[in-house]
N, C-alpha and C. Protein backbone atom coordinates (compact mmCIF):
# COMPACT_ATOMS: atom_id res chain seq x y z
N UNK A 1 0.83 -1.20 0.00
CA UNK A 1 0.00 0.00 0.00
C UNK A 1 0.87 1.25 0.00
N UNK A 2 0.84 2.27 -0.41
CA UNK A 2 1.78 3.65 -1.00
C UNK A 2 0.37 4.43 -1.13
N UNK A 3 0.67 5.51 -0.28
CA UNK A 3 -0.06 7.11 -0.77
C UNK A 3 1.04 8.01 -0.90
N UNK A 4 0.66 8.87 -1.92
CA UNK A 4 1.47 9.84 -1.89
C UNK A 4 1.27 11.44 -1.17
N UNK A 5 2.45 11.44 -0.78
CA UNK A 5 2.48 12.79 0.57
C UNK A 5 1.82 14.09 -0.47
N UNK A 6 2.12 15.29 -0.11
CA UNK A 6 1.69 16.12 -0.53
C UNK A 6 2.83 16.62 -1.25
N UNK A 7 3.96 16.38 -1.06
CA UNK A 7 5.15 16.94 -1.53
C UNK A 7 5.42 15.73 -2.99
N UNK A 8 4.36 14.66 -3.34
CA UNK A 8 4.38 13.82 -4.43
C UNK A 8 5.38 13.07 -3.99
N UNK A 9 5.96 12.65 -3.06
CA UNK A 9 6.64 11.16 -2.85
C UNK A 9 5.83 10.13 -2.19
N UNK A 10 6.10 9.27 -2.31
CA UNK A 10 5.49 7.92 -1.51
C UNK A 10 6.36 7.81 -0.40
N UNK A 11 5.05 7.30 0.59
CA UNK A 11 5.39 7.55 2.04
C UNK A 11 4.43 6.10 2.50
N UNK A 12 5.65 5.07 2.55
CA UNK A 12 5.35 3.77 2.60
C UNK A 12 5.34 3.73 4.23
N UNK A 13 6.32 4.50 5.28
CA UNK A 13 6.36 4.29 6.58
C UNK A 13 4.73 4.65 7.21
N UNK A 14 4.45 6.10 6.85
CA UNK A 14 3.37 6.82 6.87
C UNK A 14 1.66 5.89 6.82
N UNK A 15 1.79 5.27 5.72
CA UNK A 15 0.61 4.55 5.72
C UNK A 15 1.12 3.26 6.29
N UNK A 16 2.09 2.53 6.78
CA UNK A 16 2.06 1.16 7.63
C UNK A 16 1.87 1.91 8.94
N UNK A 17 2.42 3.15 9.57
CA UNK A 17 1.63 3.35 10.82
C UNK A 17 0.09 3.76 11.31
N UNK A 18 -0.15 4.73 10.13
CA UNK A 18 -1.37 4.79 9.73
C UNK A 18 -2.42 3.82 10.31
N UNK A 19 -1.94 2.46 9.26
CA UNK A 19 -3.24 1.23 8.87
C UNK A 19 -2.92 0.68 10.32
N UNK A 20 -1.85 0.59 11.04
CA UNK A 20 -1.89 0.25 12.15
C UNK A 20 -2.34 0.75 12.81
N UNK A 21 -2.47 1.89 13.12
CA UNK A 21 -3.60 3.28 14.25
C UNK A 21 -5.37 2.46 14.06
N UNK A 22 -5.33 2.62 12.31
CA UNK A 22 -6.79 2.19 12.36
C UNK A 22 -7.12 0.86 12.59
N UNK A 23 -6.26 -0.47 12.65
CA UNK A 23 -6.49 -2.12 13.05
C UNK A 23 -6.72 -1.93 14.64
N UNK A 24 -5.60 -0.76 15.13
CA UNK A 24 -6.11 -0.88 16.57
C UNK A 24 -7.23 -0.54 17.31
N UNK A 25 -7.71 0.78 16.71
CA UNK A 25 -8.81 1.34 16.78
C UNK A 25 -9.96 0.90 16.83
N UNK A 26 -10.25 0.06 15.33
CA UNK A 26 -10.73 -0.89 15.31
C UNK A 26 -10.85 -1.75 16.10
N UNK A 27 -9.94 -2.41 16.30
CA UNK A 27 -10.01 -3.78 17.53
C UNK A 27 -10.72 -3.14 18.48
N UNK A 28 -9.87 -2.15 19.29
CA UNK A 28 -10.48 -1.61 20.49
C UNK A 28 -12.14 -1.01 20.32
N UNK A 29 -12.76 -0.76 19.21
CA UNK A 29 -14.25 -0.76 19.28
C UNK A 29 -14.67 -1.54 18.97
N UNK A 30 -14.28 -2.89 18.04
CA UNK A 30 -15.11 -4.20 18.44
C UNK A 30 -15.28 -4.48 19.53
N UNK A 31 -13.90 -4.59 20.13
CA UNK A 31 -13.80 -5.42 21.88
C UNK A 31 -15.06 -4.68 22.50
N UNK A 32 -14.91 -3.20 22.72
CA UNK A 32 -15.63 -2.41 23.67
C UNK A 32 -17.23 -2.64 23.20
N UNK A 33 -17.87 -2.80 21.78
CA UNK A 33 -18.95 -3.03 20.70
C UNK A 33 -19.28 -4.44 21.86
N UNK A 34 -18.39 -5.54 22.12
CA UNK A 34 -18.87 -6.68 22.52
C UNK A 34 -19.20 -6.95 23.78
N UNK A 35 -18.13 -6.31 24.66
CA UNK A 35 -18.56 -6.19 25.77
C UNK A 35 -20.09 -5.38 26.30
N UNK A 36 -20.19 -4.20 25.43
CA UNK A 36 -21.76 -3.29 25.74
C UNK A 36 -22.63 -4.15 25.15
N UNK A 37 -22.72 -4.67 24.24
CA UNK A 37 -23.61 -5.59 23.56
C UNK A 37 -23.78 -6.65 24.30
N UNK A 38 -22.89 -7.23 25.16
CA UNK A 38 -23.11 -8.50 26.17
C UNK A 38 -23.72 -8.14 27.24
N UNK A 39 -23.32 -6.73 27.63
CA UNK A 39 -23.64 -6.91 29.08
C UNK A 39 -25.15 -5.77 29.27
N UNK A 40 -25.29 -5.16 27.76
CA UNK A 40 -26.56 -4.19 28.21
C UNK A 40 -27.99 -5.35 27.42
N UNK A 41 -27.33 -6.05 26.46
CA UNK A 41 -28.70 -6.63 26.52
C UNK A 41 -28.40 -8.25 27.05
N UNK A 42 -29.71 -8.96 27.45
CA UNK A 42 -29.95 -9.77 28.30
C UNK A 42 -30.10 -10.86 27.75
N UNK A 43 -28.89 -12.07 27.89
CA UNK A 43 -29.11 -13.51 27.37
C UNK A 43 -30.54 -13.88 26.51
N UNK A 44 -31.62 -13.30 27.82
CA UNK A 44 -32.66 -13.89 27.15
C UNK A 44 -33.46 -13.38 25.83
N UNK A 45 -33.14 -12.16 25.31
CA UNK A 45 -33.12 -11.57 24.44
C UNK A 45 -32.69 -12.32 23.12
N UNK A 46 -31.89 -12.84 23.31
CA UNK A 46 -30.80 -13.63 22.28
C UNK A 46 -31.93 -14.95 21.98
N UNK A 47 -31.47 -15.54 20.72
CA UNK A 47 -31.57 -16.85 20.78
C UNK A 47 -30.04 -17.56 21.66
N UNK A 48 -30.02 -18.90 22.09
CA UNK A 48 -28.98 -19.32 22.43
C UNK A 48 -27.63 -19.42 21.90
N UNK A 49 -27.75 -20.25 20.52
CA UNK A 49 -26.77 -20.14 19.47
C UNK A 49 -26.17 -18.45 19.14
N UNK A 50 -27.35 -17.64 19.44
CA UNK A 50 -26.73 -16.27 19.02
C UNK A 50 -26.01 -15.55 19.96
N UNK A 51 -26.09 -15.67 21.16
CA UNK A 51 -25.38 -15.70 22.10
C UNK A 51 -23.98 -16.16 22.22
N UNK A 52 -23.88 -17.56 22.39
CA UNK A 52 -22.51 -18.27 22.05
C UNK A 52 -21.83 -17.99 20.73
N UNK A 53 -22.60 -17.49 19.96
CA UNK A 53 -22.03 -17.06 18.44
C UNK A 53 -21.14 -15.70 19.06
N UNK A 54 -21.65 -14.51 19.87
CA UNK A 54 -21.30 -13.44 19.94
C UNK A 54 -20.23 -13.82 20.92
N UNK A 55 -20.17 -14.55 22.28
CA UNK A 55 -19.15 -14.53 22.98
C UNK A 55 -17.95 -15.23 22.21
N UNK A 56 -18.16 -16.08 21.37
CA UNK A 56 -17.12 -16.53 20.70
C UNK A 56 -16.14 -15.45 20.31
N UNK A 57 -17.10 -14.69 19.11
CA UNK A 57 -16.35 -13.80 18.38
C UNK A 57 -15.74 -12.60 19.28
N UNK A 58 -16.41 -12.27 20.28
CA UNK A 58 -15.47 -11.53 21.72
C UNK A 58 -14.56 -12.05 21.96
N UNK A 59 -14.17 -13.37 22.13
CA UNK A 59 -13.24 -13.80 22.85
C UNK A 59 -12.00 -14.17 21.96
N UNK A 60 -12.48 -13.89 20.79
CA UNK A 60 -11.31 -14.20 19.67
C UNK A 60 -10.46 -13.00 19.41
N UNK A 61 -11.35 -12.12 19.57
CA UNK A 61 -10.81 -10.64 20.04
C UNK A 61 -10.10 -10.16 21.03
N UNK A 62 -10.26 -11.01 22.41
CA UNK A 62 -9.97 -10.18 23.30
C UNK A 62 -8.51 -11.02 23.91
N UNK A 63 -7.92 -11.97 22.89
CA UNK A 63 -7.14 -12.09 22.98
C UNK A 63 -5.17 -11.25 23.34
């Protein structure tokens, strides 16, 4: 991946820290997305499977 700066060079460091700012970002509002989603609404709300579907995918995250 290469964008070019404003001065017209490619700035390969620039966008690998970049895309890294936004993977983390990311992560950190899934994680936080899963945890509010677990704990404000109520098992019974869920089907079962959809439940264990969601803690899964939390916990693959919160690695």
């Amino acid at each position: 991946m290469k964008i070019k700066t404003k001065r017209g060079g490619d700035s390969i460091l620039k966008v690998n820290s970049f895309s890294r700012v936004v993977v983390e970002l990311f992560l950190v509002v899934l994680v936080s997305g899963c945890v509010t989603v677990s704990y404000h609404k109520l098992p019974s709300q869920y089907s079962k499977d959809e439940f264990i579907e969601i803690n899964q995918f939390c916990r693959i995250f919160s690695i």
